[in-house]
Protein backbone atom coordinates (compact mmCIF):
# COMPACT_ATOMS: atom_id res chain seq x y z
CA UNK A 1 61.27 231.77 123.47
CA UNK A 2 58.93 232.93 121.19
CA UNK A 3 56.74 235.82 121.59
CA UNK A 4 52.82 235.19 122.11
CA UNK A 5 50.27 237.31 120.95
CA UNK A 6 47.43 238.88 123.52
CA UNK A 7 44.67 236.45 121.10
CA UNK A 8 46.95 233.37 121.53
CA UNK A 9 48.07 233.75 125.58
CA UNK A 10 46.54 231.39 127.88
CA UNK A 11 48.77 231.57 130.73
CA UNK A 12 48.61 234.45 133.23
CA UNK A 13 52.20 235.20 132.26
CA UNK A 14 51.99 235.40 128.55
CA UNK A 15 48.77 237.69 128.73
CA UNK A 16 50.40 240.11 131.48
CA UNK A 17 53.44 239.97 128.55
CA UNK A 18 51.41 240.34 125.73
CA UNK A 19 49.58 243.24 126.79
CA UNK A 20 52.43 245.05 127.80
CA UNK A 21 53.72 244.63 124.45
CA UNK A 22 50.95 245.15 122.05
CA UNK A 23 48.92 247.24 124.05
CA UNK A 24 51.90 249.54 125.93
CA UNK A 25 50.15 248.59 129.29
CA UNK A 26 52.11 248.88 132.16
CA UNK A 27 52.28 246.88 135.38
CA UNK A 28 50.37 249.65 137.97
CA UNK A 29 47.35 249.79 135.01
CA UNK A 30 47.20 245.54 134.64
CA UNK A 31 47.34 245.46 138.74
CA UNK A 32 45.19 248.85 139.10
CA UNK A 33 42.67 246.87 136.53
CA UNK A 34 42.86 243.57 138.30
CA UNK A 35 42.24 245.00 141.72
CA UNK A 36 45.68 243.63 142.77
CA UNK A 37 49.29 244.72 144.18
CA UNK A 38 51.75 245.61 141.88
CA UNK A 39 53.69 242.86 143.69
CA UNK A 40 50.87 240.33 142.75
CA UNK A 41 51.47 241.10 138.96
CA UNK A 42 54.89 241.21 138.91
CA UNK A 43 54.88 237.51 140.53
CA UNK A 44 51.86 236.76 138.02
CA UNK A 45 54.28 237.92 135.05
CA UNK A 46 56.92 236.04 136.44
CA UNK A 47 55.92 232.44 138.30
CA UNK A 48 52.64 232.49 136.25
CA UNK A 49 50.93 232.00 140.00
CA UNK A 50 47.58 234.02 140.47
CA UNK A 51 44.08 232.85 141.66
CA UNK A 52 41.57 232.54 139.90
CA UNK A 53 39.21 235.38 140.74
CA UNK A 54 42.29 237.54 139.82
CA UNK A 55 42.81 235.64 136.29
CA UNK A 56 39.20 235.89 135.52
CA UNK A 57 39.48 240.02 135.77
CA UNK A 58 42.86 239.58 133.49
CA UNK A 59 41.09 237.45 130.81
CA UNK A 60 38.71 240.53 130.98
CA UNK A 61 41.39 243.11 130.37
CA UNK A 62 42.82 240.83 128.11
CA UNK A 63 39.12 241.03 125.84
CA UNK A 64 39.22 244.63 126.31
CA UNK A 65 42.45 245.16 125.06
CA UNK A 66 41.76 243.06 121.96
CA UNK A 67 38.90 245.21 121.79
CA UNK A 68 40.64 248.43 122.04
CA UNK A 69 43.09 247.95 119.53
CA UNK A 70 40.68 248.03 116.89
CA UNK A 71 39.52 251.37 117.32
CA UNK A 72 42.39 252.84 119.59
CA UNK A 73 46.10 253.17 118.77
CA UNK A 74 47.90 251.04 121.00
CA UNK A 75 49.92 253.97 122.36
CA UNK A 76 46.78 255.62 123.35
CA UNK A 77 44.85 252.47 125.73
CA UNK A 78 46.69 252.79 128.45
CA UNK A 79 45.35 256.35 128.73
CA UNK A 80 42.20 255.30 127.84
CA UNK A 81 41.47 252.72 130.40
CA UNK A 82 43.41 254.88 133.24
CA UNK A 83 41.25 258.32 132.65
CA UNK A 84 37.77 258.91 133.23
CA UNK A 85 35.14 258.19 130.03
CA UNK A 86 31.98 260.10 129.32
CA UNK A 87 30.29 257.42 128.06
CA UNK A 88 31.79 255.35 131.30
CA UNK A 89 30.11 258.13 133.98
CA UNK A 90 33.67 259.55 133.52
CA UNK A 91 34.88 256.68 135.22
CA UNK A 92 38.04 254.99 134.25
CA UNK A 93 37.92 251.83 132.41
CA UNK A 94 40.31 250.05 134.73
CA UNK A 95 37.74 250.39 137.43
CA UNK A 96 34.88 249.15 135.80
CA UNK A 97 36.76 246.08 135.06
CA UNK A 98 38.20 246.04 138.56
CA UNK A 99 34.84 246.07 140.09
CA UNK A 100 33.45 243.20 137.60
CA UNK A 101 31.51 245.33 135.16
CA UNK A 102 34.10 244.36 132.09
CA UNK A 103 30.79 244.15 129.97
CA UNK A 104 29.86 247.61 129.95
CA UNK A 105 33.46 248.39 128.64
CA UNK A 106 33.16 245.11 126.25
CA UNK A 107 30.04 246.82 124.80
CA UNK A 108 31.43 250.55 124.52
CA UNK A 109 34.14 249.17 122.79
CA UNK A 110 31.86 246.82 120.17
CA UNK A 111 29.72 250.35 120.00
CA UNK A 112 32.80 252.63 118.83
CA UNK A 113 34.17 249.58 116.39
CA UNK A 114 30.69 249.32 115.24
CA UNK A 115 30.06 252.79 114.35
CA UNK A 116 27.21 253.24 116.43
CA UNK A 117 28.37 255.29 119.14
CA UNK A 118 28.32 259.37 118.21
C-alpha cells in the first residue's frame, strides 16, 4: 500500500497516518486535539470509523498541519500545538482546535507564513 500524503488523505485513517508521518504527531496530540480518547484514534487509525463531529476537528488539524509545515520544521509541531502560544493567550494550539476555534490557529499560521506577524 502506498503511502498518502496529509494534502491527498480523505479518509480518517490516512490523515491520522499522514500526520503522524509528515508532521511527527503522535496519537495523545491527534486525540488531545480532537477532543477524543486515545482509544477513539487508535480505532480511527485503524477501522477508519469516527463520527463526524470528531472528523470535522481532524480535517482541522489536518489544515493546520499543512499550515505548519510551511513555517515550522516538522520535528518541531508537535511541540508547537501541545505548549502554550503568546500569540494564542499562551494557550496550546491543540485546544483551540479542540474547542472549535481552528480559525484563529488557521490565521496565526497564514500570519507567520505571510510575514506579517513580528
Amino acid at each position: 500500500m502506498a503511502d498518502i500524503k496529509l494534502a491527498d488523505a480523505k479518509e480518517a485513517k490516512d490523515i491520522i497516518g499522514a500526520m503522524r508521518a509528515e508532521c511527527h504527531l503522535s496519537l495523545r496530540t491527534i486525540a488531545r486535539s480532537t477532543g477524543v480518547s486515545l482509544r477513539r484514534i487508535r480505532l480511527a487509525a485503524r477501522y477508519n470509523t469516527i463520527d463526524d463531529a470528531v472528523k470535522a476537528r481532524l480535517l482541522d488539524l489536518q489544515v493546520v498541519c499543512l499550515l505548519a509545515l510551511q513555517e515550522i520544521k516538522p520535528y518541531f509541531i508537535l511541540t508547537w500545538l501541545e505548549n502554550g502560544v503568546p500569540a494564542l493567550g499562551g494557550n496550546a494550539p491543540a485546544d483551540y482546535i479542540r474547542d472549535g476555534k481552528a480559525k484563529e490557529v488557521e490565521e496565526l499560521l497564514r500570519e507567520l507564513i505571510g510575514g506579517s506577524f513580528s
